[in-house]
Protein backbone atom coordinates (compact mmCIF):
# COMPACT_ATOMS: atom_id res chain seq x y z
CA UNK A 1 23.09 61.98 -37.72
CA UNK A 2 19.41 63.69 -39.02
CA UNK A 3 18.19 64.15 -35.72
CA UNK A 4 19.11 64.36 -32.09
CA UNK A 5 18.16 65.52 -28.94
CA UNK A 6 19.99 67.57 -26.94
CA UNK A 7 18.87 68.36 -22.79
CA UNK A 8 19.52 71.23 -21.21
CA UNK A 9 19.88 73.02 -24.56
CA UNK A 10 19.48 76.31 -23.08
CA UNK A 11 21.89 76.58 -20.51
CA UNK A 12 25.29 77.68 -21.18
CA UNK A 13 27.05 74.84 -22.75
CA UNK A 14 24.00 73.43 -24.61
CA UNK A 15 22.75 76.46 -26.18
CA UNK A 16 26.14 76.86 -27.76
CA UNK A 17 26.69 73.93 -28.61
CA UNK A 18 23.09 73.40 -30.68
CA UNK A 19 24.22 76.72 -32.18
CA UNK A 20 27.47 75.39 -33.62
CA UNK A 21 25.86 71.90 -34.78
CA UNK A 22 22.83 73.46 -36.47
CA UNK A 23 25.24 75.74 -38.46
CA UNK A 24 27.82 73.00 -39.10
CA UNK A 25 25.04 70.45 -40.14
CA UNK A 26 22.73 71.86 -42.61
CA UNK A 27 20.41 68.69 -42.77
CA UNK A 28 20.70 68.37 -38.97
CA UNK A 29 17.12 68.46 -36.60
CA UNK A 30 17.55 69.52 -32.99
CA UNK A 31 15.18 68.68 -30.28
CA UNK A 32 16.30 70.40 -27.17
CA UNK A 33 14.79 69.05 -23.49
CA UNK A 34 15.00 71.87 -21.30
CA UNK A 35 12.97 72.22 -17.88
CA UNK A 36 14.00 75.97 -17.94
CA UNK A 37 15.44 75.97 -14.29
CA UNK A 38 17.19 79.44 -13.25
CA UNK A 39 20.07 78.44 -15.32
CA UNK A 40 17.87 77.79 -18.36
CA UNK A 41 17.49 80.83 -20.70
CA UNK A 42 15.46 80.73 -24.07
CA UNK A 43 16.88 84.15 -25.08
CA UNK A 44 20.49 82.03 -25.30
CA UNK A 45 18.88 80.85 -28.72
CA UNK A 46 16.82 83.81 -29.70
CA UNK A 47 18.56 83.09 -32.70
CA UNK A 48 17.82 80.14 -33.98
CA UNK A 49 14.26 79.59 -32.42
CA UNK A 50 12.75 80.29 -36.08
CA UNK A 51 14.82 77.43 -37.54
CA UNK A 52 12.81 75.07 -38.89
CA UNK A 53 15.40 72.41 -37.68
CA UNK A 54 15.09 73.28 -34.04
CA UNK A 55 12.30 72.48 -31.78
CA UNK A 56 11.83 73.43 -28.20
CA UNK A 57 10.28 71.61 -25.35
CA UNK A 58 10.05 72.41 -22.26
CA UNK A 59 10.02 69.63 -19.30
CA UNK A 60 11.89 67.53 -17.29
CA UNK A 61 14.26 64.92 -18.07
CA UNK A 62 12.77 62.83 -14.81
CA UNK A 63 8.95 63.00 -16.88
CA UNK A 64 9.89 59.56 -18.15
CA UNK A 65 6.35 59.70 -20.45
CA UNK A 66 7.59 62.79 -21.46
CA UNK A 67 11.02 61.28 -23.02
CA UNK A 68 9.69 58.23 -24.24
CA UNK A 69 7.66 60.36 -26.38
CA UNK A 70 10.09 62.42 -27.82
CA UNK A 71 12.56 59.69 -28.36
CA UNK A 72 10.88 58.29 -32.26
CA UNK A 73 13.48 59.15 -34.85
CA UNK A 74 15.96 60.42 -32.51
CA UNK A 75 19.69 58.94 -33.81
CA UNK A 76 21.85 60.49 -31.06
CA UNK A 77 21.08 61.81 -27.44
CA UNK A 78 23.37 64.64 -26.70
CA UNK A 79 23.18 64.82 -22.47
CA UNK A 80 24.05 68.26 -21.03
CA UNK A 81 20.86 68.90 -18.59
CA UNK A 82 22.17 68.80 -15.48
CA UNK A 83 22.28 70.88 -11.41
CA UNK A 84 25.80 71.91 -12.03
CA UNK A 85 27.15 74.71 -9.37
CA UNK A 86 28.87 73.41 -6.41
CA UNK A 87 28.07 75.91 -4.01
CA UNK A 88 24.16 74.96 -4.64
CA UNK A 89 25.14 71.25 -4.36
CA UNK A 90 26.51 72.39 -0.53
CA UNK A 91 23.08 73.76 0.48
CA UNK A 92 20.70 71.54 -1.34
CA UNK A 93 22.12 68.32 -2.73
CA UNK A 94 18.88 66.22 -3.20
CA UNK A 95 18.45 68.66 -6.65
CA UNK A 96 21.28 67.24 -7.72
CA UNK A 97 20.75 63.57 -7.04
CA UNK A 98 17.40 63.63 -8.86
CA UNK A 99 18.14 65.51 -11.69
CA UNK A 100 21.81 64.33 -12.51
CA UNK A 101 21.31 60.64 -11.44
CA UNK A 102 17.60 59.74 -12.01
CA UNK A 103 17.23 62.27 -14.96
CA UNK A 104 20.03 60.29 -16.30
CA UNK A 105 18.60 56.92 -16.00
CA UNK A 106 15.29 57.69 -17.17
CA UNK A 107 17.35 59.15 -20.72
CA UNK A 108 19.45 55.74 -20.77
CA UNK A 109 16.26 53.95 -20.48
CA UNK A 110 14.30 55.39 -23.28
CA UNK A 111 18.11 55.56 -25.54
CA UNK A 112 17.97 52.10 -24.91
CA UNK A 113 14.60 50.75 -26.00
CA UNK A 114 14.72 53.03 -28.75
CA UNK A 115 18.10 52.02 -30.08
CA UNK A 116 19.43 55.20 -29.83
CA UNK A 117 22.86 54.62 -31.96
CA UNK A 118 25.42 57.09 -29.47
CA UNK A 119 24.38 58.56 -26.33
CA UNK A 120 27.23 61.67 -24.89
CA UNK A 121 27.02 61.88 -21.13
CA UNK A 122 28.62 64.91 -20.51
CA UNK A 123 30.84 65.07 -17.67
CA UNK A 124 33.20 66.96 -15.74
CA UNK A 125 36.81 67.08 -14.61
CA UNK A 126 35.53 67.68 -11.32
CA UNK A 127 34.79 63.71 -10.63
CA UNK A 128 38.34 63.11 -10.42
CA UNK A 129 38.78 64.79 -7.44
CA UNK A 130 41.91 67.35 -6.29
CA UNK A 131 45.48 66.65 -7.61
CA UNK A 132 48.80 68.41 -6.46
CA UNK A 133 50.84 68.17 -9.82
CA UNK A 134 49.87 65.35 -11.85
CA UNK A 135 47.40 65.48 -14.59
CA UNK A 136 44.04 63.32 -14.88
CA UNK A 137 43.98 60.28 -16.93
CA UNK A 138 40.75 58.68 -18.47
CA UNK A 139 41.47 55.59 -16.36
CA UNK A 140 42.21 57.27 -13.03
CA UNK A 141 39.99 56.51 -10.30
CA UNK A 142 36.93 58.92 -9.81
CA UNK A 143 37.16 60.58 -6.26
CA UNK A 144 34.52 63.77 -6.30
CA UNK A 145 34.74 66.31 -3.58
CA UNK A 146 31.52 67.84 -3.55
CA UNK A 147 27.46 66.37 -3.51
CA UNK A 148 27.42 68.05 -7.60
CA UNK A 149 30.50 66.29 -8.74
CA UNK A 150 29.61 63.54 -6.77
CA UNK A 151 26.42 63.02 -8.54
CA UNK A 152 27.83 63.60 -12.21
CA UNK A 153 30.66 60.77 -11.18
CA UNK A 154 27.32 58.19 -10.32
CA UNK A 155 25.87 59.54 -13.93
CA UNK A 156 29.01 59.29 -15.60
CA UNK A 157 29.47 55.76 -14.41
CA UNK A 158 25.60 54.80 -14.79
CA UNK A 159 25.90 55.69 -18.50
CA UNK A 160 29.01 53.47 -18.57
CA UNK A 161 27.60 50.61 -17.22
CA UNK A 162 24.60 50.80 -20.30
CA UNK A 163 27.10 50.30 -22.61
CA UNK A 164 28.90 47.23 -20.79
CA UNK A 165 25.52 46.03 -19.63
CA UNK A 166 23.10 46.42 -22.64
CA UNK A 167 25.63 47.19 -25.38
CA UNK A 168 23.92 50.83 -25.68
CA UNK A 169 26.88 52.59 -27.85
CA UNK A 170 27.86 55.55 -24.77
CA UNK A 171 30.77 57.95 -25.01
CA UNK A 172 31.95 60.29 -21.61
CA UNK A 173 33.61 63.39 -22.52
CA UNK A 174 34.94 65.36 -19.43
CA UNK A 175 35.63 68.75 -20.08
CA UNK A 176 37.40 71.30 -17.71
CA UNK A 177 36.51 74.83 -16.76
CA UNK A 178 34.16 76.91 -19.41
CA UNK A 179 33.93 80.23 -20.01
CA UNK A 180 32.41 82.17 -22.88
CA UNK A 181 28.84 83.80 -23.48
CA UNK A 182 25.53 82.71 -22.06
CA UNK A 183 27.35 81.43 -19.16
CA UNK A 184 24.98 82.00 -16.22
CA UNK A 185 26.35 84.83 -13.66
CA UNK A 186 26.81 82.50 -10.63
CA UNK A 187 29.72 81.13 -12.24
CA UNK A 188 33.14 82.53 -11.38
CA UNK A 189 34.01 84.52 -14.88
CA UNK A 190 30.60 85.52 -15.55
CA UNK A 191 29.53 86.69 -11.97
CA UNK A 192 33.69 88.32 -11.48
CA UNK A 193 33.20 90.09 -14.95
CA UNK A 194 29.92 91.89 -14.71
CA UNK A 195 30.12 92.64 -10.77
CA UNK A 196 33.56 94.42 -11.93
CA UNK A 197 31.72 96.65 -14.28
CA UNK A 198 29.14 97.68 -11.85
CA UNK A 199 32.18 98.07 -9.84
CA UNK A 200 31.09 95.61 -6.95
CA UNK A 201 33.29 93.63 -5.04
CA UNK A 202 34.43 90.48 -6.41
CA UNK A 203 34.43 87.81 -3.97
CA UNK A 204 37.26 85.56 -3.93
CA UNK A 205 37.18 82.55 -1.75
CA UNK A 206 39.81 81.76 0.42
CA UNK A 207 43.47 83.06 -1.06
CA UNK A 208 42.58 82.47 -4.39
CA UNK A 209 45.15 79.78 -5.58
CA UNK A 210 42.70 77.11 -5.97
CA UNK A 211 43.63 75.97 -10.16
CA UNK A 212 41.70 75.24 -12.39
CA UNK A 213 41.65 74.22 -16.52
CA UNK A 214 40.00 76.60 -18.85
CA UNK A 215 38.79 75.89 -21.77
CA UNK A 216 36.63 77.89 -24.36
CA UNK A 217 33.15 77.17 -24.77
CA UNK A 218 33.35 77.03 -28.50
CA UNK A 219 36.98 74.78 -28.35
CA UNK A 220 34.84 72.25 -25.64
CA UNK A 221 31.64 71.90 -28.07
CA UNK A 222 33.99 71.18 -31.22
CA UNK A 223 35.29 68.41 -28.87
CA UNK A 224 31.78 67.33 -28.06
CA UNK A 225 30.85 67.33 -31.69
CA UNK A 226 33.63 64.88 -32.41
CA UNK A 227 33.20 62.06 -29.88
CA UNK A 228 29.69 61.99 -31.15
CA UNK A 229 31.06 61.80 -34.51
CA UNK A 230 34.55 59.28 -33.99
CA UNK A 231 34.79 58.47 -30.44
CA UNK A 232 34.66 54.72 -29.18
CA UNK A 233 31.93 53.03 -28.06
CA UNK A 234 32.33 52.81 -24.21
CA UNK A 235 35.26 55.20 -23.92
CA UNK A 236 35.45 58.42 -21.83
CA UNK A 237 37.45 61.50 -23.47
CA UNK A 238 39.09 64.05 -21.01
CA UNK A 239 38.51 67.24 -22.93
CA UNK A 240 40.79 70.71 -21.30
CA UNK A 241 42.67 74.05 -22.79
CA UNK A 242 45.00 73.41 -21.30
CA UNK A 243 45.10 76.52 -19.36
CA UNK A 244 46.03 76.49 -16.00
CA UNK A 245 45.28 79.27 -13.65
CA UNK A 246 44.90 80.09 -10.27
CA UNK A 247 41.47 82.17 -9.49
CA UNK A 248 43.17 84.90 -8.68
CA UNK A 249 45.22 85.38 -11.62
CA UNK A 250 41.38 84.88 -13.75
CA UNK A 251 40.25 87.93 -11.51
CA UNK A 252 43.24 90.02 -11.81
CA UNK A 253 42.63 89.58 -15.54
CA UNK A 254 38.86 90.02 -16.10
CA UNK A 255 39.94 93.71 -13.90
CA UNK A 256 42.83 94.32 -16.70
CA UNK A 257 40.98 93.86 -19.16
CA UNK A 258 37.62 96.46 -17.86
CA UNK A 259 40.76 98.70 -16.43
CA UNK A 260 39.42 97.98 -12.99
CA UNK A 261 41.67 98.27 -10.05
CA UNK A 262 42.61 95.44 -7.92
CA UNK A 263 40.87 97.12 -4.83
CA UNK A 264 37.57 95.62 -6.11
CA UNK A 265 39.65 92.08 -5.14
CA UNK A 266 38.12 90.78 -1.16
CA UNK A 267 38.58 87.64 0.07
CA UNK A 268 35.55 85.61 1.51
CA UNK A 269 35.53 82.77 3.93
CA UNK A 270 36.64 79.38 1.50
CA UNK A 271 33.83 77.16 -0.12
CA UNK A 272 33.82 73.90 2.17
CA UNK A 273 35.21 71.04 0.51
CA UNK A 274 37.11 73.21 -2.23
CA UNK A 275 39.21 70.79 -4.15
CA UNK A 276 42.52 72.84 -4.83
CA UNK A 277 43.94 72.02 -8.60
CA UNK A 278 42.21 69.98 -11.61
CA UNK A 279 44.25 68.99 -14.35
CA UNK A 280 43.59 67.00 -17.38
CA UNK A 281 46.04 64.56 -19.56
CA UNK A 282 44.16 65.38 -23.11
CA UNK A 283 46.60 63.04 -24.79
CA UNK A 284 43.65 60.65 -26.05
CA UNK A 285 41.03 63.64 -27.84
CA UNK A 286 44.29 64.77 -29.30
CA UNK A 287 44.19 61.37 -30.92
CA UNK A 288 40.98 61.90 -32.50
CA UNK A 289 42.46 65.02 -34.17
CA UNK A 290 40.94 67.54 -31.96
CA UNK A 291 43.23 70.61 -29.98
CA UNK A 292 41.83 74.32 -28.74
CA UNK A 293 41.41 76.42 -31.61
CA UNK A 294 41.39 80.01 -29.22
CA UNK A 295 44.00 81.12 -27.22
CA UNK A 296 42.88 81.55 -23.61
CA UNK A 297 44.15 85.60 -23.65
CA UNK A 298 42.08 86.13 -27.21
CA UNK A 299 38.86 84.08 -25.76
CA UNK A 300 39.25 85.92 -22.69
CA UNK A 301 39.05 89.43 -24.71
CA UNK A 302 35.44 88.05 -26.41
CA UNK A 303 34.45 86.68 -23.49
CA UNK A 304 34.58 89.80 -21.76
CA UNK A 305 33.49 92.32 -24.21
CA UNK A 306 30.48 89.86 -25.03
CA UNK A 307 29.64 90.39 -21.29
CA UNK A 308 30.04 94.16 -21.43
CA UNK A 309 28.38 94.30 -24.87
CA UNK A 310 25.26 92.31 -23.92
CA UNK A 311 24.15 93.87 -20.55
CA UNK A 312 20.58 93.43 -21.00
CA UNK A 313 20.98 89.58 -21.58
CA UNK A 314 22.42 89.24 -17.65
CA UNK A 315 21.11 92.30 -16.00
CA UNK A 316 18.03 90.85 -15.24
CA UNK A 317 19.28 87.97 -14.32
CA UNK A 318 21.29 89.27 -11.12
CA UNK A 319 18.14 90.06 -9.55
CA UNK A 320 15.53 88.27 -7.32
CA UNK A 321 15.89 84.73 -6.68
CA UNK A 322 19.60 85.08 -7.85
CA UNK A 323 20.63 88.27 -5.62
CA UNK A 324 19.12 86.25 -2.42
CA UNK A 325 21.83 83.31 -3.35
CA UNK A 326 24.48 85.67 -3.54
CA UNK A 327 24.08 87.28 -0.47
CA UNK A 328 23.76 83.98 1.50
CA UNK A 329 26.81 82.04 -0.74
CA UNK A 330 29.42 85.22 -0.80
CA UNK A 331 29.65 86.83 2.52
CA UNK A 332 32.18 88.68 3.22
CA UNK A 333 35.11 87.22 5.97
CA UNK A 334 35.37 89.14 9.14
């Protein structure tokens, strides 16, 4: 590939993952769509925004004039834009339809009258619903919990039916849990990590055993990188750390590890419709040669000095708009 676009290139995953494919691919040009929502940070490439490889625009992925004209030349359409946190889904889910269904469509649209030659809809374990001890398999049946996963399952199986339908060449990775830098602090290592600094209460919802898969940031866009590369035509690609840990046991180590003690720890009244475990059967990435090159206790380590190294990058961002949302999404039980 000489050029792709990537949306939502500065939000957590897509900033770091147009990091790691401009430095693996010398000849590489990166376009990056990105309306610049709350969640969308140009200082997450500060460092690359001189490269003459990389261009930024800012706009909306529903502006379908806007994508049409950015599509010329484009070989590969790398999909990460998306409304992505649950507990916003809850309050406001029409966000969410529009941006992760529509925005979708209008991208498959222009892909396909462009002959874009792979389109990656990224998705997320989260459309396959709760399980008690199994693990997910690509061909289970999707059975989202919340309006957000909900409305990346519909995207997910839009971009699907483009490649049955009109023979447009789509691949579906579904990732687990990430964690690593840039991640915006509304998310549950990000927000438990720098309110334990500050030495705020970290709120955990209901008793904390909910599961989930982690997975490294840097592990999930190697795995990206290669269905673009190998991956089938049509096929989704369930992509996890295989890490399995309750929230509590993330909290208890994000204190460990700032030498914070476990009074900081108070339950809040559960999220509604909190799915309890996700689990992923990798089996078929594995096949493609791909496995989790960081251990989850060593990315855990970078992941939190990053956070403690780089206060000014999420300082400002716990303020305003963002300090309102907490106070209304992590009250504190009776």
């Amino acid at each position: 590939m000489k050029k792709i676009l990537v949306t939502g290139g500065s939000g957590f995953i897509g900033s770091n993952y147009i990091r790691y494919a401009l430095n693996r691919y010398p000849a590489l040009k990166v376009v990056n769509l990105d309306k610049l929502t709350y969640a969308g940070n140009p200082e997450n490439l500060r460092d690359v925004e001189a490269d003459s490889r990389y261009r930024f625009v800012k706009g909306d992925i529903c502006d379908e004039a806007l994508v049409e004209s950015l599509m010329p030349g484009i070989e590969a359409v790398v999909h990460f834009a998306a409304e992505s946190h649950v507990d916003r889904s809850i309050g406001k889910p029409d966000d969410f339809i529009r941006t992760d269904v529509f925005g979708t469509f209008v991208l498959l649209e222009a892909s396909r009258r462009h002959g874009v030659q792979r389109f990656v809809q990224i998705s997320t374990d989260e459309v396959y619903g709760s399980t008690d001890d199994s693990k997910f398999r690509e061909t289970d049946p999707l059975m989202p919990s919340s309006p957000y996963s909900a409305s990346k399952a519909a995207a997910d199986r839009l971009a699907y039916s483009y490649w049955v339908t009109y023979k447009l060449p789509v691949v579906i990775p579904r990732s687990s849990n990430n964690y690593g830098p840039f991640q915006y602090p509304e998310k549950l290592i990000p927000l438990f990590v720098t309110n334990a600094i500050d030495d705020k209460p970290l709120p955990v919802y209901g008793d904390g055993l909910n599961v989930r898969d982690w997975i490294y940031v840097a592990d999930n866009c190697e795995a990206v990188d290669l269905v673009l590369q190998k991956g089938g035509d049509g096929e989704v690609y369930n992509v996890g750390g295989g890490n399995e840990r309750t929230n509590l046991e993330i909290t208890k180590t994000i204190l460990r590890e700032l030498g914070k003690p476990e009074s900081l720890i108070t339950h809040v009244k559960d999220r509604e419709g909190h799915d309890r475990r996700y689990a992923l059967d990798t089996a078929k990435i594995r096949g493609l040669g791909w496995q989790p090159r960081h251990s989850f206790e060593a990315a855990m380590r970078d992941t939190v000095s990053w956070y403690r190294d780089n206060r000014a990058w999420w300082d400002k961002l716990k303020s305003g708009e963002y300090l309102e949302f907490y106070k209304r999404h992590y009250q504190r039980e009776p």
